[in-house]
Protein backbone atom coordinates (compact mmCIF):
# COMPACT_ATOMS: atom_id res chain seq x y z
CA UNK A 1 8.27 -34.62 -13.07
CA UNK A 2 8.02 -31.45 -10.51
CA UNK A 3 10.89 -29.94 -12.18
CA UNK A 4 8.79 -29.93 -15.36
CA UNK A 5 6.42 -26.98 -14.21
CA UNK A 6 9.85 -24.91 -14.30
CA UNK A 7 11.55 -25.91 -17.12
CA UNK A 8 8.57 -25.54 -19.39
CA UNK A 9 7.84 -21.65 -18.91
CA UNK A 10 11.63 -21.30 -18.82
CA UNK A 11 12.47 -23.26 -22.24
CA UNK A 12 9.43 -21.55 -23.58
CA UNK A 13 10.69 -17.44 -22.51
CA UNK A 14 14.02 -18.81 -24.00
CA UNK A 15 12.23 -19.93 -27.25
CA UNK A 16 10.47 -16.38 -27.35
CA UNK A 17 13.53 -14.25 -27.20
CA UNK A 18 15.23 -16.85 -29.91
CA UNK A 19 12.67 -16.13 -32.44
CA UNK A 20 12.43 -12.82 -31.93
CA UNK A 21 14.35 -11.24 -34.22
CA UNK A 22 13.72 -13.24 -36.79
CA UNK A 23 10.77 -15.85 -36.70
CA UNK A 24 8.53 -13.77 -34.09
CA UNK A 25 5.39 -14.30 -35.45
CA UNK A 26 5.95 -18.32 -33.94
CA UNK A 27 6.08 -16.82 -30.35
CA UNK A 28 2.59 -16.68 -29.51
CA UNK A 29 2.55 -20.33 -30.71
CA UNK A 30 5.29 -20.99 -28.49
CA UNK A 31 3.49 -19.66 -25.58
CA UNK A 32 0.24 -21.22 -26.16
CA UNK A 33 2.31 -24.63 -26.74
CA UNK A 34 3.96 -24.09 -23.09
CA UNK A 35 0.50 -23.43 -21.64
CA UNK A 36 -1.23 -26.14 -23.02
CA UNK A 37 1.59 -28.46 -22.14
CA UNK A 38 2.04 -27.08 -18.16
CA UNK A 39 -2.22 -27.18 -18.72
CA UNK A 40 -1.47 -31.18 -19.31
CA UNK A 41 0.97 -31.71 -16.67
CA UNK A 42 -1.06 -30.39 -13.51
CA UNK A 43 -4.11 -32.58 -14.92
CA UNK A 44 -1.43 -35.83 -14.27
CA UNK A 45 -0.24 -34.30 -11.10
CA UNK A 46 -4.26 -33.88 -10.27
CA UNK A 47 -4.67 -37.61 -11.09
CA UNK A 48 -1.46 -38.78 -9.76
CA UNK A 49 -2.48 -37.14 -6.05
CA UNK A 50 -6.64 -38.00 -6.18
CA UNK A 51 -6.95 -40.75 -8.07
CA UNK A 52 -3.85 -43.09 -7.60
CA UNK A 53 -3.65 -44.23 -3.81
CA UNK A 54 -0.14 -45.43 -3.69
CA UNK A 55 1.08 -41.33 -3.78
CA UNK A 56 3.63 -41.34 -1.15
CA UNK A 57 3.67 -38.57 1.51
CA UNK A 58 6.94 -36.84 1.75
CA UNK A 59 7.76 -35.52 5.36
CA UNK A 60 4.01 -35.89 5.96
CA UNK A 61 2.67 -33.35 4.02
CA UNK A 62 3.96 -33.09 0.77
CA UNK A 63 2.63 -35.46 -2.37
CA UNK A 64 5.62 -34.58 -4.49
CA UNK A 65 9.35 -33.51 -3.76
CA UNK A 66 12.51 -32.75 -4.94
CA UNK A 67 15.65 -31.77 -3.55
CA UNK A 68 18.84 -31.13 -4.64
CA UNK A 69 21.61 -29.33 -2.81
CA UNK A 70 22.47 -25.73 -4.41
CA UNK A 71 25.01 -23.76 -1.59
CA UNK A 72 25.26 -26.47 1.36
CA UNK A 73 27.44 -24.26 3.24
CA UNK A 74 24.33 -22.12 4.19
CA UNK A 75 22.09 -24.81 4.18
CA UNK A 76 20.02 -23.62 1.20
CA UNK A 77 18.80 -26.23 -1.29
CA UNK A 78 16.93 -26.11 -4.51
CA UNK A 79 13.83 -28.17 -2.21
CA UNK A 80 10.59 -28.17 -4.60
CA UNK A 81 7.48 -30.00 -2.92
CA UNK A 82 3.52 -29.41 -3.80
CA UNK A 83 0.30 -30.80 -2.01
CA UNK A 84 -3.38 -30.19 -2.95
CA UNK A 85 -2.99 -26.38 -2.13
CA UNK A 86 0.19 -25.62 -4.11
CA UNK A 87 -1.58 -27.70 -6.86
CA UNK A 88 -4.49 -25.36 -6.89
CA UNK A 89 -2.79 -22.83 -7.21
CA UNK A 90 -0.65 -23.83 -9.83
CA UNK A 91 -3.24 -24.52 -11.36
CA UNK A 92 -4.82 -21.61 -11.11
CA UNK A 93 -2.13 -19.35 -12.40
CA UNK A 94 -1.94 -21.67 -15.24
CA UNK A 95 -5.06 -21.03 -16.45
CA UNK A 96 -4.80 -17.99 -16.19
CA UNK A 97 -1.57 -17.77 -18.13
CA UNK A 98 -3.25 -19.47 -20.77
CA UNK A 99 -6.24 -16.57 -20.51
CA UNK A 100 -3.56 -13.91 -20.81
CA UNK A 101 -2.06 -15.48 -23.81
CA UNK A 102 -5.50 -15.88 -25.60
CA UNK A 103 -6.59 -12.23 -24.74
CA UNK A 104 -3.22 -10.50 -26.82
CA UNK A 105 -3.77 -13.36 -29.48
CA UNK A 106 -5.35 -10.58 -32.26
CA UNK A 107 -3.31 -8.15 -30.48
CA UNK A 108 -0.39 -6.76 -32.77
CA UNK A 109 2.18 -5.56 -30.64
CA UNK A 110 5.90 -4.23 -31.18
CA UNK A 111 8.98 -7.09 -29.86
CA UNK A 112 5.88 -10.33 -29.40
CA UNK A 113 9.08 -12.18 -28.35
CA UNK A 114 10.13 -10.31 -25.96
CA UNK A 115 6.17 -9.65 -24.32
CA UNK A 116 5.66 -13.48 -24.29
CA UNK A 117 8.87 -14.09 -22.54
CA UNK A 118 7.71 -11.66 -20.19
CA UNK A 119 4.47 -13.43 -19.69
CA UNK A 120 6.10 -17.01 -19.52
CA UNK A 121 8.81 -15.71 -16.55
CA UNK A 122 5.76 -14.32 -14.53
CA UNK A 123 4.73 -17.73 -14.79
CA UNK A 124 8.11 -19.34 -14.10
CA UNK A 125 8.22 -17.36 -10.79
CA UNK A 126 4.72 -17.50 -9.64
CA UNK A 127 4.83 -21.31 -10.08
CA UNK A 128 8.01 -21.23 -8.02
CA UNK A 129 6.82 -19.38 -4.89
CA UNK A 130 3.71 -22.07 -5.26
CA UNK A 131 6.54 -24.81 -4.60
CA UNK A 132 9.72 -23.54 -3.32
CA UNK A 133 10.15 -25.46 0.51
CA UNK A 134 13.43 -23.59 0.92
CA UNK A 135 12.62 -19.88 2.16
CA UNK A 136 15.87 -18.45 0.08
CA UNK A 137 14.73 -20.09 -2.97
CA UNK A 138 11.17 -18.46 -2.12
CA UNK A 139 12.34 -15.08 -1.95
CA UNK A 140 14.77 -15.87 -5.29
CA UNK A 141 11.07 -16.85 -7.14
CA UNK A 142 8.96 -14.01 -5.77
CA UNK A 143 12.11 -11.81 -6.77
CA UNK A 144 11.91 -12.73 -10.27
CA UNK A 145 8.08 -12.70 -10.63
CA UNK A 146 8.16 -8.92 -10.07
CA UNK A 147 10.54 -7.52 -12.63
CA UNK A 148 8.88 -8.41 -15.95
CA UNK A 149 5.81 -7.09 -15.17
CA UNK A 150 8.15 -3.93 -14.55
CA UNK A 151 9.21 -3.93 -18.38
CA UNK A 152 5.04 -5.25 -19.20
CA UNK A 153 3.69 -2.11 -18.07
CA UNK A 154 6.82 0.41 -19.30
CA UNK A 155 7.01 -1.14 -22.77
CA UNK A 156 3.77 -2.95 -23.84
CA UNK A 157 1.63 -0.29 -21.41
CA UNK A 158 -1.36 1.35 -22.07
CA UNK A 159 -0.10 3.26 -24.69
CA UNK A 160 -2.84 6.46 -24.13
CA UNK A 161 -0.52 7.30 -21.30
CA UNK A 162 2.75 8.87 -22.38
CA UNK A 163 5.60 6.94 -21.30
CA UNK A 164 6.91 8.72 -18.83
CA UNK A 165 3.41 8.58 -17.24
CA UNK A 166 4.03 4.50 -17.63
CA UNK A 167 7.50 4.60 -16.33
CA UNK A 168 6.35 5.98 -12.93
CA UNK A 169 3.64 3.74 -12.51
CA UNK A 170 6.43 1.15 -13.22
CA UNK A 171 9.00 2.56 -10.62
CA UNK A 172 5.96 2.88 -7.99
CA UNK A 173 4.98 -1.07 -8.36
CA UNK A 174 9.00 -1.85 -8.10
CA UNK A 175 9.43 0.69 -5.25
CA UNK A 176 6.67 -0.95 -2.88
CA UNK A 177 7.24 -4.58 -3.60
CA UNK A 178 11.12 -3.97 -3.66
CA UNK A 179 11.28 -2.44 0.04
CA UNK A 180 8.98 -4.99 1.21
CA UNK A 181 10.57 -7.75 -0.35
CA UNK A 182 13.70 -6.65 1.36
CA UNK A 183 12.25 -6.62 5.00
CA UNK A 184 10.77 -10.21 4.09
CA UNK A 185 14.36 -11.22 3.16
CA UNK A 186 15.58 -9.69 6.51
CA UNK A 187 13.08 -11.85 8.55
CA UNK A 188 14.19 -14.92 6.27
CA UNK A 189 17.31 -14.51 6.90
CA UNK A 190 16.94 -13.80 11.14
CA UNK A 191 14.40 -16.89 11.00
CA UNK A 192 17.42 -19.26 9.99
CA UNK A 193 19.63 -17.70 12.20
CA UNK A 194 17.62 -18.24 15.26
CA UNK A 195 17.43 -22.42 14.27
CA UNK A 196 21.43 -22.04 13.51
CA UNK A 197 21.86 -20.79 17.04
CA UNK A 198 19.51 -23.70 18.13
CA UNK A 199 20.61 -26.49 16.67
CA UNK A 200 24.49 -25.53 14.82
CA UNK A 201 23.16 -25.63 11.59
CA UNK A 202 22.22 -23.67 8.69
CA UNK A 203 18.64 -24.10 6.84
CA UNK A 204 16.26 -22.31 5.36
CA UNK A 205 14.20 -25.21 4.53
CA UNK A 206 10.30 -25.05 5.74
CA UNK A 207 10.25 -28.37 7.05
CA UNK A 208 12.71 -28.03 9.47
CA UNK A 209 12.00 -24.34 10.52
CA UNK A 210 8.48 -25.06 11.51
CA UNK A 211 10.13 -27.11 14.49
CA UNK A 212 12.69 -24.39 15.30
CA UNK A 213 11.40 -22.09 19.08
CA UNK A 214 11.16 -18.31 18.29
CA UNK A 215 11.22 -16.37 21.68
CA UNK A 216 7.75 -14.34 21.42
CA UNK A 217 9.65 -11.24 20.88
CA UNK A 218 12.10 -12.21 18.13
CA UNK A 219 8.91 -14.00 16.56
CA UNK A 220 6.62 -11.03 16.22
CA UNK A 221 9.44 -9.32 14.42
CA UNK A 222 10.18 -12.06 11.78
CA UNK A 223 6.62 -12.55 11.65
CA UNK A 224 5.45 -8.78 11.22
CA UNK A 225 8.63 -8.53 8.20
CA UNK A 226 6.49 -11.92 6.16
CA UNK A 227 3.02 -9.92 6.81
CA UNK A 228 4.46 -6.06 5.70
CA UNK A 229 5.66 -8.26 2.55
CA UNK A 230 2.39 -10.05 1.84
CA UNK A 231 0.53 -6.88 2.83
CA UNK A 232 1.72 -5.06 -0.08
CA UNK A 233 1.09 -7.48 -2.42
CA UNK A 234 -2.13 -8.34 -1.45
CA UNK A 235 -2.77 -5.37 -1.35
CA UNK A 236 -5.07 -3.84 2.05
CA UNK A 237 -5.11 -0.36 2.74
CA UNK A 238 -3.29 1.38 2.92
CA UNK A 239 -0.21 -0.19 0.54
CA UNK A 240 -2.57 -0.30 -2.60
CA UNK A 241 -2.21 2.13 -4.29
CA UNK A 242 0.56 1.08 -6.50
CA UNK A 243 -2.22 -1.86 -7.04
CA UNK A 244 -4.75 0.80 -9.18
CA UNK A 245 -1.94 2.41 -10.99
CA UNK A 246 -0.81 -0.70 -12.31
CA UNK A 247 -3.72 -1.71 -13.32
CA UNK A 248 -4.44 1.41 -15.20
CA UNK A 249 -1.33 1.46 -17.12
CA UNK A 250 -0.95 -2.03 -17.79
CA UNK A 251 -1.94 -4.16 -21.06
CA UNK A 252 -5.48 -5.74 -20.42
CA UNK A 253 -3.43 -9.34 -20.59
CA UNK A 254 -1.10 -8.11 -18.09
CA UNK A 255 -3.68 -6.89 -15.84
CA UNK A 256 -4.90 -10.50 -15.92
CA UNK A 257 -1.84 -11.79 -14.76
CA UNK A 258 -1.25 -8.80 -12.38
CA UNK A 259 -4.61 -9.55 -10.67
CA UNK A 260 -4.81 -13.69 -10.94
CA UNK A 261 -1.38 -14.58 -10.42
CA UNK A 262 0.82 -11.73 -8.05
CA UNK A 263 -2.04 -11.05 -5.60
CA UNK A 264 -3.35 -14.40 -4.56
CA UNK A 265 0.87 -15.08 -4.37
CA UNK A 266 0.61 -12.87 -0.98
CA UNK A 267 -2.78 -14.61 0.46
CA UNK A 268 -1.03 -18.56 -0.52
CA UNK A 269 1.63 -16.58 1.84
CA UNK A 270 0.21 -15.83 4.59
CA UNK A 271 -1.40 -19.12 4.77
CA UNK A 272 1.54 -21.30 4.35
CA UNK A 273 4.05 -19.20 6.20
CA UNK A 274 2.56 -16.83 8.81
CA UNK A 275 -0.04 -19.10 10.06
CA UNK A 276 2.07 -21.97 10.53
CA UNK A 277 5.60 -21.01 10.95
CA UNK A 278 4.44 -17.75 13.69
CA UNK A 279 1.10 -19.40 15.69
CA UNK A 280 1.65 -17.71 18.61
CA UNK A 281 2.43 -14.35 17.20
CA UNK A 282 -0.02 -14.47 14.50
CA UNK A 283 -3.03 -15.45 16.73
CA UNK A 284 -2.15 -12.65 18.55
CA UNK A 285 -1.84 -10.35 15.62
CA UNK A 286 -4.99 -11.78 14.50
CA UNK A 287 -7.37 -8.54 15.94
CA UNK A 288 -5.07 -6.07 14.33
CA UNK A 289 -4.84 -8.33 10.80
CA UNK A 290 -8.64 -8.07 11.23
CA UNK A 291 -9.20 -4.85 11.70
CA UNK A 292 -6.74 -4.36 8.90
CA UNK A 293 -9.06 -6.64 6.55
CA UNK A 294 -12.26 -4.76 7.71
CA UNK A 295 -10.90 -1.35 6.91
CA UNK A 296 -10.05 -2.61 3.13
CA UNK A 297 -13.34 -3.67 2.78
CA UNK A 298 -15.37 -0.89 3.59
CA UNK A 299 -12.76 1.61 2.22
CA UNK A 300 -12.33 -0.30 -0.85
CA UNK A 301 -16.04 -0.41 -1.22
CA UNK A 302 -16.56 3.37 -0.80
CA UNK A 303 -13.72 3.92 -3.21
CA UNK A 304 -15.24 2.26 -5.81
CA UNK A 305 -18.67 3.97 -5.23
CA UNK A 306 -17.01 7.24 -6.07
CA UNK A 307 -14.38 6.12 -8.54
CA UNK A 308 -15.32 7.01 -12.46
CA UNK A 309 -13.12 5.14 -13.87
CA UNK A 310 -14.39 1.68 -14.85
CA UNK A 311 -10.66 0.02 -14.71
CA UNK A 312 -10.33 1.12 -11.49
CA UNK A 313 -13.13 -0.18 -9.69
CA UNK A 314 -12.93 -3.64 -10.79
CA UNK A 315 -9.55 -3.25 -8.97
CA UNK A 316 -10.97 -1.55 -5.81
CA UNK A 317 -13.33 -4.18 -5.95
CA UNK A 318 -10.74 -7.02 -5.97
CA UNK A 319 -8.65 -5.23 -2.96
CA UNK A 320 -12.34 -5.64 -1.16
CA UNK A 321 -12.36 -9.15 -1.58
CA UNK A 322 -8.92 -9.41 -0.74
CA UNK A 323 -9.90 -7.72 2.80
CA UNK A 324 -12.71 -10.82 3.19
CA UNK A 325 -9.70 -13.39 2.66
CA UNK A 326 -7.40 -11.21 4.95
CA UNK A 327 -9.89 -11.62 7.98
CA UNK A 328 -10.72 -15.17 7.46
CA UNK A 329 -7.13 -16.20 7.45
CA UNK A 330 -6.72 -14.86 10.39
CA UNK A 331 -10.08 -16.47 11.94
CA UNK A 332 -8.28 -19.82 12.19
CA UNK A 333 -10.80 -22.50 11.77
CA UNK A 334 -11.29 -24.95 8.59
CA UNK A 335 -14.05 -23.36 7.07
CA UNK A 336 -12.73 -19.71 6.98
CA UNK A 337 -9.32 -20.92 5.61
CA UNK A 338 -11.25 -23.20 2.56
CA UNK A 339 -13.89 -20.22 2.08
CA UNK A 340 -10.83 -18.37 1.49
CA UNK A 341 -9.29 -20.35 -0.98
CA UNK A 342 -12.46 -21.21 -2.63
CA UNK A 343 -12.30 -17.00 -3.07
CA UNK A 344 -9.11 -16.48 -3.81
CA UNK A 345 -9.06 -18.83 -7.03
CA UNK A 346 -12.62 -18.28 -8.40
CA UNK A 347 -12.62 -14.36 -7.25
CA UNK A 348 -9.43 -14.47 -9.70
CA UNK A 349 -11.81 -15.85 -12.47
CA UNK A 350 -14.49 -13.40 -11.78
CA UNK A 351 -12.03 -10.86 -11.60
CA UNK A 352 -9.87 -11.39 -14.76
CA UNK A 353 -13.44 -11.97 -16.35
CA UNK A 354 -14.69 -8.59 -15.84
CA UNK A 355 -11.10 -7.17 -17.32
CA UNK A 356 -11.71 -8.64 -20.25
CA UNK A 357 -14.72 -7.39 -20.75
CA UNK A 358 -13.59 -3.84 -20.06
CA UNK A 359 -11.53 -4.22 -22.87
CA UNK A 360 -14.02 -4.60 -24.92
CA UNK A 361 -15.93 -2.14 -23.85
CA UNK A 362 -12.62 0.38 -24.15
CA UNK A 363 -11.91 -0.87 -27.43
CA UNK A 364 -15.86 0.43 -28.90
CA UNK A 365 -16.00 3.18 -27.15
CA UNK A 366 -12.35 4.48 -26.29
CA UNK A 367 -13.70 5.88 -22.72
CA UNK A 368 -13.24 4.80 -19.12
CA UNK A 369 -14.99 7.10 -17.21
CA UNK A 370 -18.78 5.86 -16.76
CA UNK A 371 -20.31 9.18 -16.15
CA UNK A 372 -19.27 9.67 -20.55
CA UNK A 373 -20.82 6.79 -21.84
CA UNK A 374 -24.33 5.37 -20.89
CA UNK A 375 -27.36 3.16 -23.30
CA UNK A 376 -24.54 0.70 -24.78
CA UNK A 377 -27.12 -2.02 -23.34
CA UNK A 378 -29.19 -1.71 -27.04
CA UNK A 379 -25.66 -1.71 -29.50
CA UNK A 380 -23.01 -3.94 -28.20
CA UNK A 381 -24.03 -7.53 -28.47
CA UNK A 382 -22.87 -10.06 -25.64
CA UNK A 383 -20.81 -7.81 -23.76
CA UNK A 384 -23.94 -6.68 -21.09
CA UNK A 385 -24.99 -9.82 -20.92
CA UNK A 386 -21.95 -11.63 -19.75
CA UNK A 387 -20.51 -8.15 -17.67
CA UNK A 388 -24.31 -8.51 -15.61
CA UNK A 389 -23.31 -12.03 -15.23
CA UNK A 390 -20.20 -11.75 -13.74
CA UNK A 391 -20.96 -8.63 -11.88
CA UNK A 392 -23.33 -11.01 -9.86
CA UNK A 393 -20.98 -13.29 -9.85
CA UNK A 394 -18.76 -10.70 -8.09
CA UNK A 395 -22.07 -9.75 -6.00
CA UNK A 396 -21.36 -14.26 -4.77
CA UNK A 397 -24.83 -14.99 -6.26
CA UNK A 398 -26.16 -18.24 -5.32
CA UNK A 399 -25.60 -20.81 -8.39
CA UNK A 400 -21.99 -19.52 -8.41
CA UNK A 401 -19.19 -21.33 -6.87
CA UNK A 402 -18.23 -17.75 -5.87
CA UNK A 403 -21.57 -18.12 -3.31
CA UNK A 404 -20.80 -21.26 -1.92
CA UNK A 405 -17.12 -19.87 -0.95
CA UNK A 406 -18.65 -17.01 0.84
CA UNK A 407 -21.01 -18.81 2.79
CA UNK A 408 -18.40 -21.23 4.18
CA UNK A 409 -16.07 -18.25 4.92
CA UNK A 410 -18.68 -16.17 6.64
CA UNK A 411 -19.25 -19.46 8.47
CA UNK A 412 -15.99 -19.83 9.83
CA UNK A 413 -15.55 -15.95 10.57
CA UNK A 414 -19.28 -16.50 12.87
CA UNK A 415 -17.88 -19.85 14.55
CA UNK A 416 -14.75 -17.60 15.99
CA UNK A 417 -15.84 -13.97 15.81
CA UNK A 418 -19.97 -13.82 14.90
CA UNK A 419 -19.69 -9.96 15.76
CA UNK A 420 -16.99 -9.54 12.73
CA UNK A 421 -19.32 -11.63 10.52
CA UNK A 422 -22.34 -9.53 11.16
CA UNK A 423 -20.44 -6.36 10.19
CA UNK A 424 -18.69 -8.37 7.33
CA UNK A 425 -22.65 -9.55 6.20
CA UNK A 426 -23.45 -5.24 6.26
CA UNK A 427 -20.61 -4.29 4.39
CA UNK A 428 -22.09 -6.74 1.29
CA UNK A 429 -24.81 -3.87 0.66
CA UNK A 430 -21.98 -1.56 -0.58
CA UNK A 431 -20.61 -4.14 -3.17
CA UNK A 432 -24.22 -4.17 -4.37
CA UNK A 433 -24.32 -0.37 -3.96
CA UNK A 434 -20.95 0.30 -6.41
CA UNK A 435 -21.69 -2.58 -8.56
CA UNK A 436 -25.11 -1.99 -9.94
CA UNK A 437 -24.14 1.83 -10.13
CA UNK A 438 -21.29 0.82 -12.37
CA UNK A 439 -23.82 -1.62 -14.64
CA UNK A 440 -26.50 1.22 -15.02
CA UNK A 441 -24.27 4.29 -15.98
CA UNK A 442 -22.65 2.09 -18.50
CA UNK A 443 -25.32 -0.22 -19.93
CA UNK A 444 -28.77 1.89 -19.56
CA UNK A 445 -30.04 5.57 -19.94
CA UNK A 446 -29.69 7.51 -23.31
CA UNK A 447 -27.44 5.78 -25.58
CA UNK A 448 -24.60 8.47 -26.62
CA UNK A 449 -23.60 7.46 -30.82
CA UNK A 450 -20.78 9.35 -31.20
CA UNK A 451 -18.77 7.09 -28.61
CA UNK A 452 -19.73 3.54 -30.60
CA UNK A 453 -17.77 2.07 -33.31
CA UNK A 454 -20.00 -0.11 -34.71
CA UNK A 455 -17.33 -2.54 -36.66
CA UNK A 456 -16.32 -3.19 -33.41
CA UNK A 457 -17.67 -5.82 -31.73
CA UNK A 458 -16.67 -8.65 -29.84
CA UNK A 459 -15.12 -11.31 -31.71
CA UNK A 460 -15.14 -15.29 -31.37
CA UNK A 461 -12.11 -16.09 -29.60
CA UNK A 462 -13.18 -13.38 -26.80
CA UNK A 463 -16.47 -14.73 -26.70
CA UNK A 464 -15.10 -17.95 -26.41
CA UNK A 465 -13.07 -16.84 -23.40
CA UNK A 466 -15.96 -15.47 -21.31
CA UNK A 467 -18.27 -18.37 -22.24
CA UNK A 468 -15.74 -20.68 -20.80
CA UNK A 469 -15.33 -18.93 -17.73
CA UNK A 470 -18.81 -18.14 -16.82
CA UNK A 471 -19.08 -22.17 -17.43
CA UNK A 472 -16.86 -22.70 -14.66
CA UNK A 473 -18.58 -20.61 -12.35
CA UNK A 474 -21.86 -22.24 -13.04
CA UNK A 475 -20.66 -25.78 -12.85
CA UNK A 476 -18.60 -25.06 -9.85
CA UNK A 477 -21.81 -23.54 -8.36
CA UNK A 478 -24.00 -26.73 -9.32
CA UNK A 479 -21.31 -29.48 -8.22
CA UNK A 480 -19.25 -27.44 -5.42
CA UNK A 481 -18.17 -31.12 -3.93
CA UNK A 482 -16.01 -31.59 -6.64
CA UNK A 483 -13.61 -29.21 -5.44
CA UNK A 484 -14.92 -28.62 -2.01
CA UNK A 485 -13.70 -32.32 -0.60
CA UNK A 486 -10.59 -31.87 -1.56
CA UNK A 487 -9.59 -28.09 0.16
CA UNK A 488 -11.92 -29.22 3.38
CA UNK A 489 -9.43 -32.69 3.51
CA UNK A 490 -6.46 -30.32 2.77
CA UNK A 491 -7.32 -27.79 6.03
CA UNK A 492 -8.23 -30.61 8.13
């Protein structure tokens, strides 16, 4: 049944690029169809692990494996596993797939076939990295996750930039997660070879590197080569700025994806690999990962103070959050590493939720820059509403499951380092700073006509969208124990 989350996205692409040239208005069917069915097979894989107490535990850990041997003479298997994190995850790109695919549903847009393929192999990679227990069949996954949203941004782009604009945008994202992915690939690689000079044989399977001794030198290397990797994708400062160019080129749907699935790849990273395959390195490595975290927040913040364009400070505000997770991974206690997953999946939400909305906001007025529109507050309906909503919601207002994740990961950053929480606790005055300048240059002051397209407006399937999602917020908020006992059980 594990192989299923693979071979659904990957049937589906296939399907896509069949009916492309000549049946391509079914492709957007075909997507939603391998959503909704990958939507239906993490709820049985939900049920299966919580609610049916015979699961078995594979090597300890795992709730679900498979294995089967793909080039034995270097040890490397096609070894597929998931436990309550990986699930979560999943689960969370999932959804988020299935937001992307609902966003460019009214969309007309040249070669559908070929975009939803595109869409369906970001999903077919980023569900592999969430599962892959071999570390070459890891790097094979986070290889292929990359390149379509190469050909996303070049082809179905924000087409106000020229193309050539879009094409270096495209060669800057490849660029920084290509020569990163290669020193990852270098520290994979030295990783096995250390256990093959330990034990005689080849692997480059998780379970049995996590028993293999690194000498403290050789570790900080492979273990600096899986952090420059994650780094980049996360991103912190100062490897993100390929993050806001993207962004600003790419298809609203693609930013969703972009934001919600790649990023949060990097954090899952760090958590599964660097903190438990490198402890002694990484604990060292903790003050500098820190400081590292601290500067994206504050520089982030200030960043998106200053920054006119809407687009982009939604994404400076996502590298911000991105810094919080950064320093409570590397604050190594329970609560800081479930406050950061509670942030990493609803922050996605949040995130993608406020994208949306931009879109709409772009499609009325056909600006970006706040300082040239202003008084939309009293002719767009919804769209104020819900963007003051989830800009709180950003903001971790209590009655948000966004709150309740901050609160335990400021809790665990105090138990370990209360000095980094207080400054961490300061540095939430600029997100309030950035965020309410943002709401009253768009929303309030003298409402400008000659920007507002009044037969646009948004429509029912978008509204249904951001009703859903501030839904989940709320409920999360009101019943946090629904998710909370599971990722506390998980990091115990």
């Amino acid at each position: 049944m594990l192989i299923l989350f693979l071979i659904i996205p990957l049937l589906g692409a296939f399907c896509c690029l069949f009916f492309e040239f000549k049946y391509f208005k079914f492709c957007k069917f075909i997507a939603l169809f391998s959503i909704i069915s990958m939507i239906f097979l993490s709820l049985f894989f939900w049920l299966k692990i919580c609610y049916f107490n015979n699961t078995i535990l594979y090597h300890d850990h795992w709730n679900e494996e498979f294995i089967f041997p793909w080039i034995p003479q270097l040890g490397i298997s096609f070894h597929i596993a998931i436990d309550k994190l990986s699930l979560m995850m999943i689960t969370l790109s999932i959804f988020l797939g299935f937001i992307s695919i609902l966003c460019s549903f009214n969309q007309k847009k040249k070669n559908e076939g070929l975009f939803y393929l595109n869409l369906l192999i970001i999903l077919f990679g980023t569900i592999g990295v969430f599962i892959s227990i071999d570390l070459f069949l890891f790097f094979c996954f986070w290889e292929i996750m990359l390149f379509p949203m190469y050909f996303l941004i070049i082809f179905w782009g924000n087409q106000r930039y020229k193309k050539k604009e879009r094409i270096y945008t495209a060669n800057q994202f490849l660029i920084y997660t290509q020569l990163s992915s290669m020193i990852m690939l270098f520290s994979i690689i030295l990783l096995s070879f250390i256990y093959y000079n330990q034990t005689n044989v080849w692997t480059f399977d998780y379970n049995n590197l996590l028993h293999c001794f690194i000498p403290i030198s050789l570790e900080y290397i492979i273990m600096l080569g899986f952090f420059i990797a994650f780094a980049v994708k996360l991103p912190i400062v100062p490897f993100h700025s390929w993050l806001l160019n993207a962004h600003n080129h790419a298809p609203i749907d693609s930013s969703v994806d972009l934001l919600g699935m790649l990023i949060k790849v990097s954090a899952y990273g760090l958590l599964r690999f660097n903190i438990n395959l490198f402890k002694n390195s990484s604990y060292n490595f903790s003050y500098i990962a820190i400081f590292l975290g601290i500067l994206t927040i504050f520089y982030s913040s200030w960043m998106a103070f200053i920054e006119k364009n809407i687009k982009k400070i939604i994404a400076y505000s996502s590298i911000s959050h991105m810094g919080f997770i950064l320093v409570a991974i590397y604050c190594n206690n329970i609560f800081s590493y479930s406050g950061s997953i509670i942030q990493m999946i609803f922050g996605s939400i949040t995130t993608s939720a406020l994208f949306i909305l931009f879109s709409q906001l772009y499609r009325i007025t056909n600006i970006k820059n706040i300082t040239e529109i202003s008084g939309l507050y009293s002719c767009i309906n919804w769209i104020p509403s819900f963007f003051l909503f989830f800009l709180f919601s950003n903001l971790n207002f209590p009655g948000t499951i966004n709150f309740v994740g901050e609160i335990i990961l400021l809790n665990g950053i105090f138990i370990n380092k209360p000095y980094i929480a207080c400054i961490l606790i300061f540095s939430l005055l600029f997100s309030v700073i950035y965020s309410l300048h943002m709401m009253h240059n768009i929303f309030y002051g003298s409402l400008k006509k000659e920007y507002i397209n009044n037969n646009k407006q948004i429509n029912y399937l978008e509204f249904s969208i951001i009703f859903i999602l501030s839904l989940l917020l709320l409920f999360f908020g009101f019943f946090p124990n629904i998710i909370l006992h599971n990722i506390l059980f998980l990091m115990s």
